[in-house]
C-alpha atoms as a PDB file:
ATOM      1  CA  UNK A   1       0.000   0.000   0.000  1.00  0.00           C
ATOM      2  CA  UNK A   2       1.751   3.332  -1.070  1.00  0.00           C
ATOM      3  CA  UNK A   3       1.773   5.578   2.551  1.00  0.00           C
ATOM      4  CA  UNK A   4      -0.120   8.526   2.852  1.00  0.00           C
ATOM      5  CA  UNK A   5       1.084  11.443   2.475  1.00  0.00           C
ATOM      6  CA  UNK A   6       0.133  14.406   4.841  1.00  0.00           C
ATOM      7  CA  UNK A   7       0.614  17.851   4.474  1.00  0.00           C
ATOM      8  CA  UNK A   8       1.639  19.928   7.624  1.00  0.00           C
ATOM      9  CA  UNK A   9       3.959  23.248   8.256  1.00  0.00           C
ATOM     10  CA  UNK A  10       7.048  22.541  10.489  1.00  0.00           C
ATOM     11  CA  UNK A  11       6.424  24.168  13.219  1.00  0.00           C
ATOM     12  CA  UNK A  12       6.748  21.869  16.437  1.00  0.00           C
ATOM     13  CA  UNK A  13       3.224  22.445  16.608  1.00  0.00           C
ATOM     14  CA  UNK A  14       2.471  21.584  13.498  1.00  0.00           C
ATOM     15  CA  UNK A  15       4.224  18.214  13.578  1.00  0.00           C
ATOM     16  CA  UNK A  16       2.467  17.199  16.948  1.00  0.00           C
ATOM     17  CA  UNK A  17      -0.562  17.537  15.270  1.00  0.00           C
ATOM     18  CA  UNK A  18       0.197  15.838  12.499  1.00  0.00           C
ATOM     19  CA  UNK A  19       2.135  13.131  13.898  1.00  0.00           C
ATOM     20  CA  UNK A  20      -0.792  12.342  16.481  1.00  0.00           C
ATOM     21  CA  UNK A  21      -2.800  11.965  12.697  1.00  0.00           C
ATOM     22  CA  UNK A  22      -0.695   9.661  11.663  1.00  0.00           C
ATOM     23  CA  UNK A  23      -0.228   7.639  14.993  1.00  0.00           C
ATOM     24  CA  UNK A  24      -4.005   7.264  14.779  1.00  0.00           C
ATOM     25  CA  UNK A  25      -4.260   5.890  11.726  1.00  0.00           C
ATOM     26  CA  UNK A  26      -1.449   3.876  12.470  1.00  0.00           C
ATOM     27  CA  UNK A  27      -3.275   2.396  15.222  1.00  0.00           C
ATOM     28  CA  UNK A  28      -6.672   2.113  13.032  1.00  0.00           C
ATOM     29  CA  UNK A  29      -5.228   0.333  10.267  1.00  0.00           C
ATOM     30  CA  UNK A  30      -1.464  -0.679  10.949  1.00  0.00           C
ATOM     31  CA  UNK A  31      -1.472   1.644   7.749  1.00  0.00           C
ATOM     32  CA  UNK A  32       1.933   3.656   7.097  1.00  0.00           C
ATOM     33  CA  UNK A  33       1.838   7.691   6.520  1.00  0.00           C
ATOM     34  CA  UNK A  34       4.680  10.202   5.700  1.00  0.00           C
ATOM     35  CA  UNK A  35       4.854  13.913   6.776  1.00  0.00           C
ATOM     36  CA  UNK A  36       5.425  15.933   3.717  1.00  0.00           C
ATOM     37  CA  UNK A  37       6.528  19.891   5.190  1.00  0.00           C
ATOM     38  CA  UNK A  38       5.179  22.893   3.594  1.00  0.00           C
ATOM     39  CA  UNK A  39       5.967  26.427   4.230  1.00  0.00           C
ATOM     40  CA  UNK A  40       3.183  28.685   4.072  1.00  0.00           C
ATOM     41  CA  UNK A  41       3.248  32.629   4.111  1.00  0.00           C
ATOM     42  CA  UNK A  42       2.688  33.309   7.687  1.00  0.00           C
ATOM     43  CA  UNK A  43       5.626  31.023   7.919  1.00  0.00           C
ATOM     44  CA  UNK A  44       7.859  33.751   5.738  1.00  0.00           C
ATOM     45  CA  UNK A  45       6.984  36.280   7.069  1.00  0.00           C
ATOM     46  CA  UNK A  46       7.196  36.011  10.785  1.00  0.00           C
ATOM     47  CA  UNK A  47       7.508  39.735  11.701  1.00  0.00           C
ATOM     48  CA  UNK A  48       4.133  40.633  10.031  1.00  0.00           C
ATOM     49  CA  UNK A  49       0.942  40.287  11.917  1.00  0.00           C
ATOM     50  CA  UNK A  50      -1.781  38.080  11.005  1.00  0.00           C
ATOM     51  CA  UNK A  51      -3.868  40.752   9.877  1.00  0.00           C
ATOM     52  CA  UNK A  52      -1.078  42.362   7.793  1.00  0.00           C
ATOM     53  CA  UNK A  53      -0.252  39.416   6.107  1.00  0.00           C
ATOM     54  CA  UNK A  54      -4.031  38.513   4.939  1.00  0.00           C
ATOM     55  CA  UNK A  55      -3.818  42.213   3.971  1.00  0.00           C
ATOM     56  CA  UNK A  56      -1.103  41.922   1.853  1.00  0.00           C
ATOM     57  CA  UNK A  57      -1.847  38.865   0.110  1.00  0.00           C
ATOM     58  CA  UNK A  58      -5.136  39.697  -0.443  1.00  0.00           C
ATOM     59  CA  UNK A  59      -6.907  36.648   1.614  1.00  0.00           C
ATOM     60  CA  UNK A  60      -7.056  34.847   4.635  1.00  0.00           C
ATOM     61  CA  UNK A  61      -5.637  31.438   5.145  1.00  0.00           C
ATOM     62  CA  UNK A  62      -1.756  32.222   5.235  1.00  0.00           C
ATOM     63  CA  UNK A  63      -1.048  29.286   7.354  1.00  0.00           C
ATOM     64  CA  UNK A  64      -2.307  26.649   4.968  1.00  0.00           C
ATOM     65  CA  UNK A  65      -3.376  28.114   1.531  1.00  0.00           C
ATOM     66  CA  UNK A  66       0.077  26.590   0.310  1.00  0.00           C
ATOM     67  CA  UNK A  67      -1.344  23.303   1.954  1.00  0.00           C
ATOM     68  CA  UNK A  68      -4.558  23.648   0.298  1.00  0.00           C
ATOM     69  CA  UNK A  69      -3.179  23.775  -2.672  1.00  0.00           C
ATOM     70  CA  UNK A  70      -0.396  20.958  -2.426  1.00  0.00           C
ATOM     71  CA  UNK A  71      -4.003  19.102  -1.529  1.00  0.00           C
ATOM     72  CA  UNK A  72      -5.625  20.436  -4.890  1.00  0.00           C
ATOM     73  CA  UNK A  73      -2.760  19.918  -6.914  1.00  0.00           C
ATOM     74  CA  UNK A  74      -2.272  16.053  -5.589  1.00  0.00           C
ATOM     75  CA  UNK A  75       1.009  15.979  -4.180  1.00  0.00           C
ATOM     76  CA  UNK A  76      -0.639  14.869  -0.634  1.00  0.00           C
ATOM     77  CA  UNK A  77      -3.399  13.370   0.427  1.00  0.00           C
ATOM     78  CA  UNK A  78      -4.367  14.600   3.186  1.00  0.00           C
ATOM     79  CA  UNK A  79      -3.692  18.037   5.636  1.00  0.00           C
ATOM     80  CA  UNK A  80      -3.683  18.588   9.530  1.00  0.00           C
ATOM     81  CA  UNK A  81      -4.805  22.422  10.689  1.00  0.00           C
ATOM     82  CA  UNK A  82      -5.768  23.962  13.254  1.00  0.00           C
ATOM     83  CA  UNK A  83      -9.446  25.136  12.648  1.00  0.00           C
ATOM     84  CA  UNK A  84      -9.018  28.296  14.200  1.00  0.00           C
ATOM     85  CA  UNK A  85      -6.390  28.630  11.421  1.00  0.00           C
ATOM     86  CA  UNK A  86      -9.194  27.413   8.578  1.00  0.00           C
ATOM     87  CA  UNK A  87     -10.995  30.585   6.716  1.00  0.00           C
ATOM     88  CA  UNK A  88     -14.947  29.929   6.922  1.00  0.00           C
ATOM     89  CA  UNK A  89     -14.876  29.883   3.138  1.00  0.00           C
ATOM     90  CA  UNK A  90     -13.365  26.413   2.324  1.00  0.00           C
ATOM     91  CA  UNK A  91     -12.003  26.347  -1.636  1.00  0.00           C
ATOM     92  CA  UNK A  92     -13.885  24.131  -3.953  1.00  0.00           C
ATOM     93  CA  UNK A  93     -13.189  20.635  -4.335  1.00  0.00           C
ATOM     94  CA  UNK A  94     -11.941  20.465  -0.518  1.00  0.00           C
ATOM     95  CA  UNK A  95     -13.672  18.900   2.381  1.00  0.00           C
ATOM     96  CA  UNK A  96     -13.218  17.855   6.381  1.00  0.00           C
ATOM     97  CA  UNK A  97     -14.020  14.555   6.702  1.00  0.00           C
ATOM     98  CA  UNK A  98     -13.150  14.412  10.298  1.00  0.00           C
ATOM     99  CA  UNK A  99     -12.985  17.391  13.072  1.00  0.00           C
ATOM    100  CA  UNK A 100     -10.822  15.544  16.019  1.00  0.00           C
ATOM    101  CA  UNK A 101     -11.922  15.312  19.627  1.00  0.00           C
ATOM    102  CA  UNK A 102     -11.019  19.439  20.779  1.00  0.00           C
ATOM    103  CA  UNK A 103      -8.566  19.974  23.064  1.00  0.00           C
ATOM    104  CA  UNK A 104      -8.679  22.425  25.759  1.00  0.00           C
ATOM    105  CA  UNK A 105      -9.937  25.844  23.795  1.00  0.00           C
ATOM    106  CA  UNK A 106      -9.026  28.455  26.334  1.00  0.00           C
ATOM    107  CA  UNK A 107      -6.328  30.611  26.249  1.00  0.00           C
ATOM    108  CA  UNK A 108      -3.618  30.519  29.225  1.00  0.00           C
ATOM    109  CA  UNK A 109      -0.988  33.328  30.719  1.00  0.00           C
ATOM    110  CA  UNK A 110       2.790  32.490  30.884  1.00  0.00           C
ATOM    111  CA  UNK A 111       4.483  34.573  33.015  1.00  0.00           C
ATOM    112  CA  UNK A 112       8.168  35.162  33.857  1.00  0.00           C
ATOM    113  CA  UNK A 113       7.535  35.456  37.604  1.00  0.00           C
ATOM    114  CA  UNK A 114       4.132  32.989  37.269  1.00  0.00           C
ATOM    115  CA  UNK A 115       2.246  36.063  38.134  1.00  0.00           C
ATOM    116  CA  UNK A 116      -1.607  35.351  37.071  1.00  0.00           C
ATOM    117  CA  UNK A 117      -3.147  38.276  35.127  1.00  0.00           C
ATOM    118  CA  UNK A 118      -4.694  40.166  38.307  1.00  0.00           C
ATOM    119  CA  UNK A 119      -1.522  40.357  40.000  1.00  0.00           C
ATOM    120  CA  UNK A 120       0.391  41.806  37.200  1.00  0.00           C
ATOM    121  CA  UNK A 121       1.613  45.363  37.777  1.00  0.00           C
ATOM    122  CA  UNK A 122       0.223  47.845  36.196  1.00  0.00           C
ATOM    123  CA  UNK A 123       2.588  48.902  32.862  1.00  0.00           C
ATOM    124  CA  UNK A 124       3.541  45.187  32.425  1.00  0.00           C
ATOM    125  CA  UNK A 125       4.222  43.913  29.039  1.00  0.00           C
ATOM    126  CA  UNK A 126       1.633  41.138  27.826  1.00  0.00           C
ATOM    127  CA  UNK A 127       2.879  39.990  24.201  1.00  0.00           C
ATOM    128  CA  UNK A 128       0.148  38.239  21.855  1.00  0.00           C
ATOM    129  CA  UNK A 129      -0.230  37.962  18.253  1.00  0.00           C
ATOM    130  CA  UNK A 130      -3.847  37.857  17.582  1.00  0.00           C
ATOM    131  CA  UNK A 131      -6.336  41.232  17.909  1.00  0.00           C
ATOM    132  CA  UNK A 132      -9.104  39.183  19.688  1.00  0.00           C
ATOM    133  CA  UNK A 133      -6.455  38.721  22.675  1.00  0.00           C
ATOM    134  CA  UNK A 134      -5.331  42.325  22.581  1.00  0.00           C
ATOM    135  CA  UNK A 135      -9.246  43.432  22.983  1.00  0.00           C
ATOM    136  CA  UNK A 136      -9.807  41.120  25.804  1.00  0.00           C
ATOM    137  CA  UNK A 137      -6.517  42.200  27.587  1.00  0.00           C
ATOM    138  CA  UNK A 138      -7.448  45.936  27.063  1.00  0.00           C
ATOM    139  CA  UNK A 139     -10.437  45.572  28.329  1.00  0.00           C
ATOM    140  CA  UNK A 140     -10.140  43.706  31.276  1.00  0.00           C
ATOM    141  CA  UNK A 141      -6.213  45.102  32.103  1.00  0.00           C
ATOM    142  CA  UNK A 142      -6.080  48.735  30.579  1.00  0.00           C
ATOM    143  CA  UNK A 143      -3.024  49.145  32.596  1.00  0.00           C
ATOM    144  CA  UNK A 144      -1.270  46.676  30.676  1.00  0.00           C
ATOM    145  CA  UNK A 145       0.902  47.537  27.542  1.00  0.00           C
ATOM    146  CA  UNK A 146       0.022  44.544  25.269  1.00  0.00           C
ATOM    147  CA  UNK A 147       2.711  44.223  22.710  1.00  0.00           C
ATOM    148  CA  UNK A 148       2.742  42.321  19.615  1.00  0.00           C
ATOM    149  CA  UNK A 149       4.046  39.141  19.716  1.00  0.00           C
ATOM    150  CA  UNK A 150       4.698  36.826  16.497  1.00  0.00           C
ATOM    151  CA  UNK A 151       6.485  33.418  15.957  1.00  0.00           C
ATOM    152  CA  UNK A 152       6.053  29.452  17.039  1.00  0.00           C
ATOM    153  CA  UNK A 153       5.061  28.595  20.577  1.00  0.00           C
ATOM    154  CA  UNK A 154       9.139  28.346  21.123  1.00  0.00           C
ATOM    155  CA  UNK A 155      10.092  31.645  19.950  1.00  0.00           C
ATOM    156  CA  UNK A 156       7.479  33.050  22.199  1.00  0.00           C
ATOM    157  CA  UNK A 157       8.641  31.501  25.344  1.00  0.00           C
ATOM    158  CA  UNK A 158      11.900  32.281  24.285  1.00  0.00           C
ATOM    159  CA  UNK A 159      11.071  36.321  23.741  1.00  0.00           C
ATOM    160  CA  UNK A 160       9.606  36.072  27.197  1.00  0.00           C
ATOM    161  CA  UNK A 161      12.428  34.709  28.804  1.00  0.00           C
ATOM    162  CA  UNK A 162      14.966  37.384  27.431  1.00  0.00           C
ATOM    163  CA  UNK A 163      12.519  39.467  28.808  1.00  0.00           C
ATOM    164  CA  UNK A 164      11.140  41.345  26.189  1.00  0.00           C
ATOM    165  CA  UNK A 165       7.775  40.635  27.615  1.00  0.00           C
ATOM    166  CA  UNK A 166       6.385  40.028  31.619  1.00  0.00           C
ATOM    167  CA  UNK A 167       3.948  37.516  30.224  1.00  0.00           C
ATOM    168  CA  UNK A 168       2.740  36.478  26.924  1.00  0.00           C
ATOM    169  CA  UNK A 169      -0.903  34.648  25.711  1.00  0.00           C
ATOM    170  CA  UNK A 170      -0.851  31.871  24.109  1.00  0.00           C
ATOM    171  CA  UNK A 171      -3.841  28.792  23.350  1.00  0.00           C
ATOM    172  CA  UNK A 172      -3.884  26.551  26.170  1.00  0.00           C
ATOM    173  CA  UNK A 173      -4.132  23.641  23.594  1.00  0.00           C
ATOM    174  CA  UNK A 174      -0.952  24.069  22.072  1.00  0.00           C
ATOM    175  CA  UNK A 175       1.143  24.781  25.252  1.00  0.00           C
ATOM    176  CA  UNK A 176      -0.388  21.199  26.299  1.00  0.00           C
ATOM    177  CA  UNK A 177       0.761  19.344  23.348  1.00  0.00           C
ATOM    178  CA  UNK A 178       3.858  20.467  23.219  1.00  0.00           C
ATOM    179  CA  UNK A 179       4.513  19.320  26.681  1.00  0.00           C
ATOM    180  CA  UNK A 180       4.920  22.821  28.086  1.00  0.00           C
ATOM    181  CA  UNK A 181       2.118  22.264  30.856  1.00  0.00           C
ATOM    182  CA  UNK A 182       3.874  23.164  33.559  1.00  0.00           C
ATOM    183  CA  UNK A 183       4.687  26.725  32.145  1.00  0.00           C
ATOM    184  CA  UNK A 184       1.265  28.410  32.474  1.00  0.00           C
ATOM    185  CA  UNK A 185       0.954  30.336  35.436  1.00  0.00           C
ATOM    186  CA  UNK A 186      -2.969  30.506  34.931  1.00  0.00           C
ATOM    187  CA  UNK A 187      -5.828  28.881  32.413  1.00  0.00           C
ATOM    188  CA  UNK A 188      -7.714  32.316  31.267  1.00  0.00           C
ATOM    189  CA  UNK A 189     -11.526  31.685  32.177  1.00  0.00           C
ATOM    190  CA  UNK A 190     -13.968  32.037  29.232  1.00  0.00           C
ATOM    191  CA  UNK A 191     -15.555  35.069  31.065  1.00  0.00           C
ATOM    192  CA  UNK A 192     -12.044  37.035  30.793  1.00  0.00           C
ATOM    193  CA  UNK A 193     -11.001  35.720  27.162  1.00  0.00           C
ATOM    194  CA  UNK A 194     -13.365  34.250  24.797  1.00  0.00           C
ATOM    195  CA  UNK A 195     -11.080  31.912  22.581  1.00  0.00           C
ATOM    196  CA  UNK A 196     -10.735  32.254  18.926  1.00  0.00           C
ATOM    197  CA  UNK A 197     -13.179  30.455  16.575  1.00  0.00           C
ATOM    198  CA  UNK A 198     -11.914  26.666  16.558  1.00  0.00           C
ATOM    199  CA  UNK A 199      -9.246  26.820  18.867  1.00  0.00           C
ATOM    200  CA  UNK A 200      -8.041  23.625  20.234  1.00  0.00           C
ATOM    201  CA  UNK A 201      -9.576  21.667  17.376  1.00  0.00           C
ATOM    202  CA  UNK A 202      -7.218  19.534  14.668  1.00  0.00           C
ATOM    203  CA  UNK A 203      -9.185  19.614  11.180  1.00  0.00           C
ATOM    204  CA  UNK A 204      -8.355  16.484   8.679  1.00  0.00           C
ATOM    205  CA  UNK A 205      -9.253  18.105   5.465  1.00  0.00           C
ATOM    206  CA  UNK A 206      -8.805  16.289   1.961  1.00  0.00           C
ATOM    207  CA  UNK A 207     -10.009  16.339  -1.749  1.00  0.00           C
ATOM    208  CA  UNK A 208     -13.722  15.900  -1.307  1.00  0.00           C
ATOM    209  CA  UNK A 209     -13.688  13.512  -4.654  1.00  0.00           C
ATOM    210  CA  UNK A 210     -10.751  11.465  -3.101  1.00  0.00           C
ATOM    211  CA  UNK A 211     -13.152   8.714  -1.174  1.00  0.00           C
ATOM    212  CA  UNK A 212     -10.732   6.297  -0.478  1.00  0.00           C
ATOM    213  CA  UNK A 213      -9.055   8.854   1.860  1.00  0.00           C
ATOM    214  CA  UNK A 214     -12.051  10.446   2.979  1.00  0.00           C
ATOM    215  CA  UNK A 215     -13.174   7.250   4.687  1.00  0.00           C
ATOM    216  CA  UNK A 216     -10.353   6.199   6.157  1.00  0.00           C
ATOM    217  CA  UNK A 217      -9.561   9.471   8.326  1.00  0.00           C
ATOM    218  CA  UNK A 218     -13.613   9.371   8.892  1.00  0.00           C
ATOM    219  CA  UNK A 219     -13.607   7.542  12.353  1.00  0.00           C
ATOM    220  CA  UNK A 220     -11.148  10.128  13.819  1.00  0.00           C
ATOM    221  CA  UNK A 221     -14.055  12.304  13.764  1.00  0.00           C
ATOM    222  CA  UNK A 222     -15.689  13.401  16.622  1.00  0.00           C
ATOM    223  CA  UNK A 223     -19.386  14.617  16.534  1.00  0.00           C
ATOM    224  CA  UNK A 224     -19.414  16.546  19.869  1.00  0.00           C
ATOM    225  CA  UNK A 225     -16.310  18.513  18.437  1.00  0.00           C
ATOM    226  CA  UNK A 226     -17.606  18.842  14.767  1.00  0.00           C
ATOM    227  CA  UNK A 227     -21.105  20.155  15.866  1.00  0.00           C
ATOM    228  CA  UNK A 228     -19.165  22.942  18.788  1.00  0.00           C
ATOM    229  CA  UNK A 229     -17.129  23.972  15.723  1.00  0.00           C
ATOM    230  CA  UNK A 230     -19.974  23.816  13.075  1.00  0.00           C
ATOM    231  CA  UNK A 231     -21.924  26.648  15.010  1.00  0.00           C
ATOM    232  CA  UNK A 232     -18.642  28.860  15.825  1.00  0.00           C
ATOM    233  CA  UNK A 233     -17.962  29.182  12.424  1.00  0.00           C
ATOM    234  CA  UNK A 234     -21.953  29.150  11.562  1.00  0.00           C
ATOM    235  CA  UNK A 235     -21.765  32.642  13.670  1.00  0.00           C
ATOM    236  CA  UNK A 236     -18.342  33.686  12.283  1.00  0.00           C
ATOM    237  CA  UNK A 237     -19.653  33.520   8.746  1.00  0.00           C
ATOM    238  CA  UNK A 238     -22.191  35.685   9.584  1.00  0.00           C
ATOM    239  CA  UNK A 239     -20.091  38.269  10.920  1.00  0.00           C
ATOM    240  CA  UNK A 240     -17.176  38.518   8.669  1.00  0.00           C
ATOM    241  CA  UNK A 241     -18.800  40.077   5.508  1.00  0.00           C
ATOM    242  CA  UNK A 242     -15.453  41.933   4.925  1.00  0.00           C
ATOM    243  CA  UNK A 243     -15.390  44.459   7.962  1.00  0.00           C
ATOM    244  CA  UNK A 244     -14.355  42.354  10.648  1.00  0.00           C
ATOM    245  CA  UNK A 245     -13.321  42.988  14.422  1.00  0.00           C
ATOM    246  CA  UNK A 246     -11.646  41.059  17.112  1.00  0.00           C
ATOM    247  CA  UNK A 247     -14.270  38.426  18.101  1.00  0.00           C
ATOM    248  CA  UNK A 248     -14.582  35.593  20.701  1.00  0.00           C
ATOM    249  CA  UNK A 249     -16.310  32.212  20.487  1.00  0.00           C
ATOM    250  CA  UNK A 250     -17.045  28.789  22.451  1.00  0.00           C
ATOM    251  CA  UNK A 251     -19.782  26.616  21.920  1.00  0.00           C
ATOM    252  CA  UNK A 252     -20.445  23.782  24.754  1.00  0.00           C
ATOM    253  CA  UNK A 253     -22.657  20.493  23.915  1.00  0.00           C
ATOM    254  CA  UNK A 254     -24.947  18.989  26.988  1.00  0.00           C
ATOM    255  CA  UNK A 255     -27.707  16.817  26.666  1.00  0.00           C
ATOM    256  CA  UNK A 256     -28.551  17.213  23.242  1.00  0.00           C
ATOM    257  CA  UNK A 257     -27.711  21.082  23.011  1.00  0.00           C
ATOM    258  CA  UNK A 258     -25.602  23.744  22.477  1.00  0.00           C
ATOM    259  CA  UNK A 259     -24.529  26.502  24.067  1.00  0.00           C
ATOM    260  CA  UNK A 260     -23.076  29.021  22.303  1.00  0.00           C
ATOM    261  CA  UNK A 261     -21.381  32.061  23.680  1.00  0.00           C
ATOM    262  CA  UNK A 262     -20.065  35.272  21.883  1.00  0.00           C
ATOM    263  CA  UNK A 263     -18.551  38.771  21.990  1.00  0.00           C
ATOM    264  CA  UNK A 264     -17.475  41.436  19.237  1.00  0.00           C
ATOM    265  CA  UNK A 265     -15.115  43.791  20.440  1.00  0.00           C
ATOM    266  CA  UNK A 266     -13.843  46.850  19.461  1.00  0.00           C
ATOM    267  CA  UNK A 267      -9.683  46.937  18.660  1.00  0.00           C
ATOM    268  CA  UNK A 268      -8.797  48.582  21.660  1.00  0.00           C
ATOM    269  CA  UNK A 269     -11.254  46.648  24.547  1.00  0.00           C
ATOM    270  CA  UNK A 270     -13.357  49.751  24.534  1.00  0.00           C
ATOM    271  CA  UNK A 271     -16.387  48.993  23.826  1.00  0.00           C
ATOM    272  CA  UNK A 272     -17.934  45.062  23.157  1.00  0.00           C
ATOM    273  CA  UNK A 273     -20.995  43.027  22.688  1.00  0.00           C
ATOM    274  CA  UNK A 274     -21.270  39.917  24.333  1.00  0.00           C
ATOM    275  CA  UNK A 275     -24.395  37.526  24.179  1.00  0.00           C
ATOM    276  CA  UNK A 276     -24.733  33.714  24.333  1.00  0.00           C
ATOM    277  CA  UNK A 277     -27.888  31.307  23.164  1.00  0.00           C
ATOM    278  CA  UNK A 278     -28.907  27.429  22.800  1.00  0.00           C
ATOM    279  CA  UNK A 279     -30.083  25.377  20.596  1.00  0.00           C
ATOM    280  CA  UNK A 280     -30.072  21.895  19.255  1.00  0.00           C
ATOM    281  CA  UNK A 281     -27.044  19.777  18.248  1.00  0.00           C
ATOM    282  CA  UNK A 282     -28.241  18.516  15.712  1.00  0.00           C
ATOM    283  CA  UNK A 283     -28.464  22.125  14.062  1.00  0.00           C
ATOM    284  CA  UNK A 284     -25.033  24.079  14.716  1.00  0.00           C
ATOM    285  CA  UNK A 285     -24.951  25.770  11.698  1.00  0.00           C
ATOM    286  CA  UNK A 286     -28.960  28.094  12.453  1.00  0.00           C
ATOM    287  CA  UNK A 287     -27.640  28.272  16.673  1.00  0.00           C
ATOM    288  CA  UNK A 288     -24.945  30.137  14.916  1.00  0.00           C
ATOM    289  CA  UNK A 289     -26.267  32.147  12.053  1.00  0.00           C
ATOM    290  CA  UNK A 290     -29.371  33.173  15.264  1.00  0.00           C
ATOM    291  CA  UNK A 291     -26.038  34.126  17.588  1.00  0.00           C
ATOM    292  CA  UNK A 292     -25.004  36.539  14.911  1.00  0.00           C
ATOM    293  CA  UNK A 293     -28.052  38.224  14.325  1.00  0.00           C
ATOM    294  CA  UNK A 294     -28.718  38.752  18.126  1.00  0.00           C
ATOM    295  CA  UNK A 295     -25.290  40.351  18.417  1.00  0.00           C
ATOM    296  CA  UNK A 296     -25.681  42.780  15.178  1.00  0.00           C
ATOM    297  CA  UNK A 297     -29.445  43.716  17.112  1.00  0.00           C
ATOM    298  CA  UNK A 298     -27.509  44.130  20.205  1.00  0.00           C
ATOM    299  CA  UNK A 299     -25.283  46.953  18.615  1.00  0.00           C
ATOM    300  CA  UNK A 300     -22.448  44.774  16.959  1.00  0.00           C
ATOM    301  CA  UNK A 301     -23.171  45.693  13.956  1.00  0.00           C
ATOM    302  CA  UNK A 302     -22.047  49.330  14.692  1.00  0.00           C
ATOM    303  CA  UNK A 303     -18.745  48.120  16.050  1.00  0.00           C
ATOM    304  CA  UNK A 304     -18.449  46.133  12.626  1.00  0.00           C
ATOM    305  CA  UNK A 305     -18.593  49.201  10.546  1.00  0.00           C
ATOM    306  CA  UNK A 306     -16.839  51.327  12.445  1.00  0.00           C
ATOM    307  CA  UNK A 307     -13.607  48.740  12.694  1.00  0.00           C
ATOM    308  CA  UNK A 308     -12.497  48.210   9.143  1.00  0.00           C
ATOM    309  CA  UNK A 309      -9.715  45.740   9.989  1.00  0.00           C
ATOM    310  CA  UNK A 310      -9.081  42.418  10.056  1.00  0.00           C
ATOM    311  CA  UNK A 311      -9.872  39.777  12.667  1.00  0.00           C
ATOM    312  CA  UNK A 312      -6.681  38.477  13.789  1.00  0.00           C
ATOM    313  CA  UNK A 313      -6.496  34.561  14.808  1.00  0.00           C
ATOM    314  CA  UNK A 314      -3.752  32.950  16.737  1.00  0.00           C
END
């Protein structure tokens, strides 16, 4: 049987995720599976911000369009993202057979003196490359200088212990995986920062005419998972229509439901809209298409005009 091949950037990250992929299947079928490394544009350009860089190249997606279209083109069969990394618009002839079981979604503080965000002085330098985190930290520690903050999970911790920065924010997921547990001075609570569309989920996404691959990463799906991240992007979509803000999501599943909470914030914490609703699981996508239109009634939609900018993921 000719190995699959699976697309991934090479981030240490990156290769977790994959690798646990291919352990899976491994453990599934006995079935063998090569890593084939890609480097994307948010992997050139490591200075830029995520917001500059879909700026500049004129879409969103810079950490796996070159994926996408290895997958297109057919030199692998299969890709491993992050979803909070996945664009709501998915290119034709693509698909995600399988949404793994999520990881923890909230975000989590790193500090050099394992300070938790209350007791940080006031002045301190938070670094974090995504908007949505620089709203919530504005708005819940105005004191705080919150700095940008690009690069891997390593050159982050790394930035922080030169000390360019007192703490930095990074997805509680990821600092897991890569064995870095015992780093994180405190888990951020949902209440203080909403986490980013998808975070903490691993996407499997392949050609959707390629069945033969389709079914066999199909059991790595999980429905709970799939049906949280259905309705966070259901809501997302919604939003976007090209004026976007920083904006928190997390959708819970309970006894057939699904709870579904969300904020739009303005850049700098200022101002924000925050509402939550339920509704069947068997129906993410409407829970979160409803979500969205109570937040734009609520005054989000005012906030989306006014912002112009880009919402930055993680």
């Amino acid at each position: 049987m000719t190995p699959l091949r699976i697309g991934t950037r090479g981030s240490a990250l990156a290769l977790w995720q994959a690798n646990y992929v291919r352990e899976r299947l491994a453990q599934l079928y006995a079935t063998v599976a090569e890593l084939v490394r890609i480097r994307t544009t948010g992997d050139h350009f490591q200075s830029a911000s995520v917001a500059q860089l879909n700026a500049q190249s004129g879409s969103k997606g810079v950490f796996i369009k070159e994926i996408e279209d290895a997958l297109l083109e057919g030199t692998i069969d299969l890709a491993v993202h992050s979803m909070k990394d996945v664009p709501t618009a998915i290119p034709a002839g693509l698909a995600f057979p399988a949404i793994a079981e999520r990881g923890d979604a909230r975000d989590c503080l790193i500090s050099r003196d394992r300070r938790k965000l209350a007791d940080l002085p006031p002045g301190a330098r938070i670094g974090t490359s995504s908007l949505r985190r620089h709203a919530q930290l504005h708005h819940h520690r105005p004191g705080a200088v919150v700095c940008d903050l690009r690069g891997n999970v390593d050159t982050r911790m790394k930035k922080l212990e030169k000390g360019e920065f007192d703490a930095i924010v990074l997805a509680t997921a990821g600092v897991m995986r890569l064995g870095a547990t015992d780093r994180i001075a405190e888990i951020l609570p949902v209440s203080t920062m909403l986490p980013a569309v998808g975070q903490g989920a691993l996407g499997i996404e392949t050609r959707a005419g390629d069945r033969a691959t389709s079914d066999i990463v199909r059991p790595l799906d999980d429905a709970d998972t799939r049906a949280a991240v259905t309705a966070e992007r259901a809501l997302l979509r919604e939003l976007e229509g090209g004026c976007q803000v920083p904006l928190g999501a997390f959708a819970t599943l309970a006894n057939g439901e699904i709870h579904l909470e969300a904020a739009v914030f303005s850049p700098d914490g200022a101002e924000s809209i925050r509402r939550d609703a339920t509704g069947a699981a068997n129906d993410p996508e409407t829970l979160g298409k409803n979500l969205a239109g109570i937040l734009i009634e609520a005054g989000a939609g005012r906030i989306l005009r006014l912002a112009g900018r880009s919402i930055g993921q993680d």
